[in-house]
N, C-alpha and C. Protein backbone atom coordinates (compact mmCIF):
# COMPACT_ATOMS: atom_id res chain seq x y z
N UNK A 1 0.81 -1.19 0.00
CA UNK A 1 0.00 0.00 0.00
C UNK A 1 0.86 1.27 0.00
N UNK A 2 2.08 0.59 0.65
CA UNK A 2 2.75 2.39 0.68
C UNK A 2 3.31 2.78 -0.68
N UNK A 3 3.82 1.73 -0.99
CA UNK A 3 4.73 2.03 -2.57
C UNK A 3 3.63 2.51 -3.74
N UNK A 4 2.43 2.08 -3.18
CA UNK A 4 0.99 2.36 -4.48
C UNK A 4 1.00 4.21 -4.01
N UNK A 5 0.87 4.71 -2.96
CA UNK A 5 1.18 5.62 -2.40
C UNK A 5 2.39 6.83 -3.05
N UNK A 6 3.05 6.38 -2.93
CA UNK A 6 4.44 6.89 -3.02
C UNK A 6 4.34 6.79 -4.94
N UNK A 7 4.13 6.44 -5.04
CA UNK A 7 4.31 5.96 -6.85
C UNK A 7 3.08 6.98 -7.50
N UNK A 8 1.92 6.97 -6.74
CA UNK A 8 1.13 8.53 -6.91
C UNK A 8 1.67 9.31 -6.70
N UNK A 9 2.34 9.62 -5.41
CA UNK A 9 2.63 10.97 -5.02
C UNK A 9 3.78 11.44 -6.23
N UNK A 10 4.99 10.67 -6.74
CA UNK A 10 5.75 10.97 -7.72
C UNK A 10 5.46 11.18 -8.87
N UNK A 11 3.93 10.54 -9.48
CA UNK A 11 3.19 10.91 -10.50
C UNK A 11 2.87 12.09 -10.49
N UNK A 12 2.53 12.17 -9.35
CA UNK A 12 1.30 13.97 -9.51
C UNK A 12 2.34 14.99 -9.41
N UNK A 13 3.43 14.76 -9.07
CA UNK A 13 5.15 15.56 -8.88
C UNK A 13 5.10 16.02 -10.21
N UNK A 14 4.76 14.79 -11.19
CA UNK A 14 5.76 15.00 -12.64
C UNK A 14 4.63 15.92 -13.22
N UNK A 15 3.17 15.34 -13.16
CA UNK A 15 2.16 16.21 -13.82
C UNK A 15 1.95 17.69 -13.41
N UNK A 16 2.62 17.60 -12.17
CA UNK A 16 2.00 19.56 -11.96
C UNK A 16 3.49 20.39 -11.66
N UNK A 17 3.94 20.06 -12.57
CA UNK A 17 5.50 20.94 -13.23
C UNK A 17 5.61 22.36 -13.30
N UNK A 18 4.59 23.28 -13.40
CA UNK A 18 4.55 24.71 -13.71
C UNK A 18 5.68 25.29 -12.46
N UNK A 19 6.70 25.73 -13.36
CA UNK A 19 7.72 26.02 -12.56
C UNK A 19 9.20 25.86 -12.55
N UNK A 20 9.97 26.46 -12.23
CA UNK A 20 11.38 27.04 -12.61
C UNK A 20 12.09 25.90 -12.20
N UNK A 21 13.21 25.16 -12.58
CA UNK A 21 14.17 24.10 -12.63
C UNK A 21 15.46 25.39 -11.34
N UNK A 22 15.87 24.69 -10.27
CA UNK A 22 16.74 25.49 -9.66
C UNK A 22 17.90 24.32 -9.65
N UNK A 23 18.99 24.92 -10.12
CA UNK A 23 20.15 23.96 -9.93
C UNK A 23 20.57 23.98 -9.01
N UNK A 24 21.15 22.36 -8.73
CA UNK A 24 22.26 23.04 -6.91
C UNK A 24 23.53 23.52 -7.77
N UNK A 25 24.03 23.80 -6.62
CA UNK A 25 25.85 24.30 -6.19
C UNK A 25 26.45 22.97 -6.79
N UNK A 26 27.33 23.19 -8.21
CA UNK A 26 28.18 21.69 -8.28
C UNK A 26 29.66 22.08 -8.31
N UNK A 27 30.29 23.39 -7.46
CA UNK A 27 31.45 23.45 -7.30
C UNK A 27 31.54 22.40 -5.80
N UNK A 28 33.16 22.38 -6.08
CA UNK A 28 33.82 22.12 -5.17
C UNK A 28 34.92 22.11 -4.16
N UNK A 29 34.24 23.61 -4.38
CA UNK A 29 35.53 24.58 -3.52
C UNK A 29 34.85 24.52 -2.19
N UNK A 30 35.85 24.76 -1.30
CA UNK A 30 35.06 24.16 0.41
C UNK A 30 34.45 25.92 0.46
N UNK A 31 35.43 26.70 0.42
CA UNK A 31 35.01 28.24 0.75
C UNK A 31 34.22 28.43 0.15
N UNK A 32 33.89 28.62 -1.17
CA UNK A 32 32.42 28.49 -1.96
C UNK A 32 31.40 28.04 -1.31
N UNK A 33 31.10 26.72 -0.76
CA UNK A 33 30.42 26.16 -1.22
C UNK A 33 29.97 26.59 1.07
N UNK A 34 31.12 26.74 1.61
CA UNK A 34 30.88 27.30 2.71
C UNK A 34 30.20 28.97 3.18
N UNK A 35 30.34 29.45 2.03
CA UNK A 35 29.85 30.82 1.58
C UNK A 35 28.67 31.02 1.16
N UNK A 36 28.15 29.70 0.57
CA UNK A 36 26.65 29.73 0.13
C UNK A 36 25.70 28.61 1.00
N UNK A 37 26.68 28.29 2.40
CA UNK A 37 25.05 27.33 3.08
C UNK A 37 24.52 28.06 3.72
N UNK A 38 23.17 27.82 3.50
CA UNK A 38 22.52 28.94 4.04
C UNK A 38 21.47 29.90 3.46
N UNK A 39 22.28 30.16 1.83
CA UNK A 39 21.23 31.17 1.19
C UNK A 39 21.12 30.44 0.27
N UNK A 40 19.66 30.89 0.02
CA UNK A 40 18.72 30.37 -1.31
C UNK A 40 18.17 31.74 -1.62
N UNK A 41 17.59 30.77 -3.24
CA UNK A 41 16.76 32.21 -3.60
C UNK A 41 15.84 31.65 -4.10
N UNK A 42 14.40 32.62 -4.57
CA UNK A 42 13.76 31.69 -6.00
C UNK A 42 13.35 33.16 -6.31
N UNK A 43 12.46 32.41 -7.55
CA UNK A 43 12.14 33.45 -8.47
C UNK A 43 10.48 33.42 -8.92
N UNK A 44 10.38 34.58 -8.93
CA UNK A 44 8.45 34.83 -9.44
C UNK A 44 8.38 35.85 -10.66
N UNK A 45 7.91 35.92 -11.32
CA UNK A 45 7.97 36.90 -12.40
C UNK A 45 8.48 37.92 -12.91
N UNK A 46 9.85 37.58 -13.37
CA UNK A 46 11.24 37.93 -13.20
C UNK A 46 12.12 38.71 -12.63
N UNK A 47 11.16 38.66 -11.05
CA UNK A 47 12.26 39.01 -9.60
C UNK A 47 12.90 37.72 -9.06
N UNK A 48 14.15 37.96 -8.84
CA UNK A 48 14.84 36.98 -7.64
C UNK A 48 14.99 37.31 -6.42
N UNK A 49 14.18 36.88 -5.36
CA UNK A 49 14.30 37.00 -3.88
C UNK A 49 15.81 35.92 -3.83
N UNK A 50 16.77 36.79 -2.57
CA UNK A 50 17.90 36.11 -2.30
C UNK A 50 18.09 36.05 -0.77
N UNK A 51 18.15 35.24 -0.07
CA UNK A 51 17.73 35.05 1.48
C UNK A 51 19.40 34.50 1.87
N UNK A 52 19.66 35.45 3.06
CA UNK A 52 20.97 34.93 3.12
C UNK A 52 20.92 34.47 4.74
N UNK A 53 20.36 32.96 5.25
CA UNK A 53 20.64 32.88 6.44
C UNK A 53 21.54 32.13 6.78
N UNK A 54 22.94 32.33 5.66
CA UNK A 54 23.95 31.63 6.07
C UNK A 54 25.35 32.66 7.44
N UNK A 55 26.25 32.06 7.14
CA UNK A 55 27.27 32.74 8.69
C UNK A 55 28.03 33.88 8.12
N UNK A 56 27.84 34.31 6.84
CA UNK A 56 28.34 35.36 6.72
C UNK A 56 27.85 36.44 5.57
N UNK A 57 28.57 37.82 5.77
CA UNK A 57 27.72 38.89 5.01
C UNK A 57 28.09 38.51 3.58
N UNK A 58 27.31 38.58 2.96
CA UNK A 58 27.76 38.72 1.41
C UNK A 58 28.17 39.93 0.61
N UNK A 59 29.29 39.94 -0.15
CA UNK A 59 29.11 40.85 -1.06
C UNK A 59 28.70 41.06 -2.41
N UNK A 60 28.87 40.20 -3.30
CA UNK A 60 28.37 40.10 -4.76
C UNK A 60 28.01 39.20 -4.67
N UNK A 61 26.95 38.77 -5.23
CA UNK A 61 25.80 37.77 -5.71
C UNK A 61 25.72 37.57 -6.89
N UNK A 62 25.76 36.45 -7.73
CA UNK A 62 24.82 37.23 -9.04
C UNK A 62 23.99 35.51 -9.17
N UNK A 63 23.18 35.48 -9.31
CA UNK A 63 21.97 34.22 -10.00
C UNK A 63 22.02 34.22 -11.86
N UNK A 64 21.94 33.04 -12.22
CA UNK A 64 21.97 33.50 -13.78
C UNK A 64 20.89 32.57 -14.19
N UNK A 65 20.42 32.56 -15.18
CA UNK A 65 19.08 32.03 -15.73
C UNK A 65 19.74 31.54 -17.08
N UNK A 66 19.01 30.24 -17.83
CA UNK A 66 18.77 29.92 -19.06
C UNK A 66 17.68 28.99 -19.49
N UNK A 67 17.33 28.68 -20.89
CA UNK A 67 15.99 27.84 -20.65
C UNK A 67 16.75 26.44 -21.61
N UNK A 68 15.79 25.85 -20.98
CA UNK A 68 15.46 24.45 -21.64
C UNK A 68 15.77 24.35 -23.73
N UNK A 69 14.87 25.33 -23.42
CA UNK A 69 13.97 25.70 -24.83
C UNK A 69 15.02 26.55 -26.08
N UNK A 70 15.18 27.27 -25.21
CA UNK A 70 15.93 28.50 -26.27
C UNK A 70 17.68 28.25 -25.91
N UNK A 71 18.26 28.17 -26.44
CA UNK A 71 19.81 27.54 -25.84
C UNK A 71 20.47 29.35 -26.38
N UNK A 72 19.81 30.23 -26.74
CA UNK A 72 20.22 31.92 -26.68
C UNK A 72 20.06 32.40 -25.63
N UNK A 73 18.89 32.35 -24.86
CA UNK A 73 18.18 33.00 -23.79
C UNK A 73 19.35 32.89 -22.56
N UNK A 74 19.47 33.91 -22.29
CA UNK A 74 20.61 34.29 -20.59
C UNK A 74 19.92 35.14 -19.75
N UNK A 75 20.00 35.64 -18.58
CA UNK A 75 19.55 35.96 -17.70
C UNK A 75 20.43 35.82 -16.74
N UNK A 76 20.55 37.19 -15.70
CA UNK A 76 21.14 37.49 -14.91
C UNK A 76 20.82 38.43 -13.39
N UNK A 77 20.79 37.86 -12.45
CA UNK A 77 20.36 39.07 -11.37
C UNK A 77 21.57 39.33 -10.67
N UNK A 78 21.76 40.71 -10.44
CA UNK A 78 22.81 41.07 -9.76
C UNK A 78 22.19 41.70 -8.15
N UNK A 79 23.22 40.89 -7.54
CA UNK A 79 23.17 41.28 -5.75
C UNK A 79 24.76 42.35 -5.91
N UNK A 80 25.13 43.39 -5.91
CA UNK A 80 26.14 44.28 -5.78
C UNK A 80 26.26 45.18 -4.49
N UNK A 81 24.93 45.36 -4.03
CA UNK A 81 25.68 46.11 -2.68
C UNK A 81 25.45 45.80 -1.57
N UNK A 82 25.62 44.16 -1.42
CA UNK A 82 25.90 43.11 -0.60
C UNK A 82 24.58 42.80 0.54
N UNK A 83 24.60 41.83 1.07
CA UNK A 83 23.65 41.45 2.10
C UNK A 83 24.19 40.42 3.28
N UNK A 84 24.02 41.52 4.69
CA UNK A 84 23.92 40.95 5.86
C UNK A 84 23.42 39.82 5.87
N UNK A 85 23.90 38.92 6.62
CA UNK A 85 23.35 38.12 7.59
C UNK A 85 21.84 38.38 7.68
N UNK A 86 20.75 37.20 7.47
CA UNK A 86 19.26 37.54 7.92
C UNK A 86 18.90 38.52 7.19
N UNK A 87 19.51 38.95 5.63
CA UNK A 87 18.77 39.71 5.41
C UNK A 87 18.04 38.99 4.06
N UNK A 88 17.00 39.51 3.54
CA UNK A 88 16.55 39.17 2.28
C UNK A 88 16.16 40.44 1.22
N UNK A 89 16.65 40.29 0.19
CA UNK A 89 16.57 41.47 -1.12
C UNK A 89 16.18 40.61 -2.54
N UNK A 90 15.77 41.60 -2.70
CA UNK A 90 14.89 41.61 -4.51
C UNK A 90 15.97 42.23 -5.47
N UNK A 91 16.19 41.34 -6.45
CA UNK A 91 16.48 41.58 -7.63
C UNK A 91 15.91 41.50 -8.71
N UNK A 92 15.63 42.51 -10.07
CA UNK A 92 14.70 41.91 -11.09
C UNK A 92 16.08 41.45 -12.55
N UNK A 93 15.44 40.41 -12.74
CA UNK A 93 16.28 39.58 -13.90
C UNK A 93 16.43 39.99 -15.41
N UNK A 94 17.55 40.44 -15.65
CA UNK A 94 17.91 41.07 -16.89
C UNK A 94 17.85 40.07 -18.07
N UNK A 95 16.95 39.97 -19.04
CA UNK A 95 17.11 38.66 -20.32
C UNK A 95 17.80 39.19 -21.55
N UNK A 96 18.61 38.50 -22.06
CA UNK A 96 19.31 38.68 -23.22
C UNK A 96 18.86 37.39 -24.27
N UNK A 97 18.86 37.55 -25.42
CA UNK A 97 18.99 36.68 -26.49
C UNK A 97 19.99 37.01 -28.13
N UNK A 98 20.55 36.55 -27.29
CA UNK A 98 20.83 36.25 -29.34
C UNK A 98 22.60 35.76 -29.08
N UNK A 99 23.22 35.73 -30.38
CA UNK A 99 24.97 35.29 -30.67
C UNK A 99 25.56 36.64 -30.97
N UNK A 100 26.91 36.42 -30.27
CA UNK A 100 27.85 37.58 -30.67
C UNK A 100 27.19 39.08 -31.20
N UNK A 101 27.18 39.97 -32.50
CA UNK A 101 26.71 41.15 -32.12
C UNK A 101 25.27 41.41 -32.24
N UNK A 102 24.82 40.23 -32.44
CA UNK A 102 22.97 40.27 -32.58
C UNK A 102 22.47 40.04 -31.34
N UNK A 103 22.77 40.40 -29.67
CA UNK A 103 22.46 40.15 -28.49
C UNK A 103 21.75 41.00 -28.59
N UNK A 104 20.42 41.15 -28.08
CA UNK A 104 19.66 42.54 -27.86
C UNK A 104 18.90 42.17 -26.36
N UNK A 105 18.04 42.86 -25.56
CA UNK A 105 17.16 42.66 -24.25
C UNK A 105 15.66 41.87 -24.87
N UNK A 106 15.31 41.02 -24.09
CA UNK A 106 14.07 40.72 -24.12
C UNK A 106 13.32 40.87 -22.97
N UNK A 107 11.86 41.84 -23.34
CA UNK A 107 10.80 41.85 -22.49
C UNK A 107 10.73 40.44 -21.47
N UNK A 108 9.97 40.59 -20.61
CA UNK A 108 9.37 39.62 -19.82
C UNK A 108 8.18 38.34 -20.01
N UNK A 109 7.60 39.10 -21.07
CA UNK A 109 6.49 38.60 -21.83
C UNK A 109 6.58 37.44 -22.48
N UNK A 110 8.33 37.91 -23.24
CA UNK A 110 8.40 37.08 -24.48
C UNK A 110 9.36 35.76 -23.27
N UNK A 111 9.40 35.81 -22.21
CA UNK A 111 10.03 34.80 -21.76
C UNK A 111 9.50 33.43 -20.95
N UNK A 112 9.88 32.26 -21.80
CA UNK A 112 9.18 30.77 -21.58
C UNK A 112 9.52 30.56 -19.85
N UNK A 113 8.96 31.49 -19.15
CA UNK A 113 9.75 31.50 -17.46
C UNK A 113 9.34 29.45 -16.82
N UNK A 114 8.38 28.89 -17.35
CA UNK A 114 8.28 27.51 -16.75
C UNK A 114 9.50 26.72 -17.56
N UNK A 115 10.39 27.26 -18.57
CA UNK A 115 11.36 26.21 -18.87
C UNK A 115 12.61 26.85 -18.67
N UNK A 116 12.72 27.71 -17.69
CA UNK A 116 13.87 28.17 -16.78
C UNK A 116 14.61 27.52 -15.82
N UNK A 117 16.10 27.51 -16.08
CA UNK A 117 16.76 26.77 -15.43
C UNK A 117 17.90 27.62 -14.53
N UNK A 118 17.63 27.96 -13.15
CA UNK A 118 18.47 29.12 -12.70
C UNK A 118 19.32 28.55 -11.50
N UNK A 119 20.70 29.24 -11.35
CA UNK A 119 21.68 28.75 -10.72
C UNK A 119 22.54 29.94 -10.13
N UNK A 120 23.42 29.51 -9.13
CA UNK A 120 24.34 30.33 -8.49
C UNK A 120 25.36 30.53 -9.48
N UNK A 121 25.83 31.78 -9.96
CA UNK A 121 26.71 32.15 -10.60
C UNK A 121 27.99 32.48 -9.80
N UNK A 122 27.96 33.49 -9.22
CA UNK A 122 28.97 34.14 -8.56
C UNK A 122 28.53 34.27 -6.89
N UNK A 123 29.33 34.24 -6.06
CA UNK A 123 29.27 34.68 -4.91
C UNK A 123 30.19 35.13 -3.84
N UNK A 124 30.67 36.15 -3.33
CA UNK A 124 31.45 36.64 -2.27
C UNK A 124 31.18 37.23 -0.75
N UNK A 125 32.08 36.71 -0.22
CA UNK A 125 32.28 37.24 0.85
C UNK A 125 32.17 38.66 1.45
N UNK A 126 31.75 39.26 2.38
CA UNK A 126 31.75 40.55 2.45
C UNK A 126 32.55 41.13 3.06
N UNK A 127 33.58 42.29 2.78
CA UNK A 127 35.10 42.24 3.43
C UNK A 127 34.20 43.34 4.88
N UNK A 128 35.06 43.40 5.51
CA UNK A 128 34.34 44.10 6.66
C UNK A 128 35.65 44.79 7.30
């Protein structure tokens, strides 16, 4: 009975998908990877909330975005003037598309946000 259970519950997982793919952390730097336990972020209509309740202040952040779908599409949120301990801040996500000098901005509209795949780009320490 439990596995009949459990074998639904992973079904109805796969069917109600509406929603952003978040990658983990696959470095393996100890300081890195000690620099980011703690904070998460997610994303709603192309703001990134960034929650930092890890042990130390941050200074640069950045989250980057790409899709499934479009292998042009980039996206980027920048954290630049750092976050305390316990604190949480909004960033809104910059989209780019295209190759070399045909890059231009794309609206929000035009972006497939359920086949978004977003990850930790950059992250630092905050010198004090």
């Amino acid at each position: 009975m439990k596995k009949i259970i459990f074998v639904l519950l992973l079904a109805a997982c796969g069917f109600s998908g509406y929603g952003q793919t978040y990658q983990p952390i696959t470095s393996k730097n100890k300081t890195y990877l000690e620099t980011l336990k703690g904070v998460s972020y997610s994303y709603k209509q192309g703001i990134v909330t960034l929650k930092n309740n890890g042990n130390y202040a941050l200074g640069t952040v950045s989250v980057i975005a790409s899709s499934k779908v479009d292998s042009t599409l980039f996206g980027i949120a920048l954290f630049e003037d750092g976050i305390e301990k316990g604190e949480s801040v909004k960033a809104e996500v910059y989209f780019t598309t295209g190759r070399a000098k045909k890059v231009h901005e794309v609206p929000l509209k035009q972006v497939d946000q359920k086949n978004l795949v977003l990850s930790f780009d950059k992250a630092t320490r905050a010198v004090k």
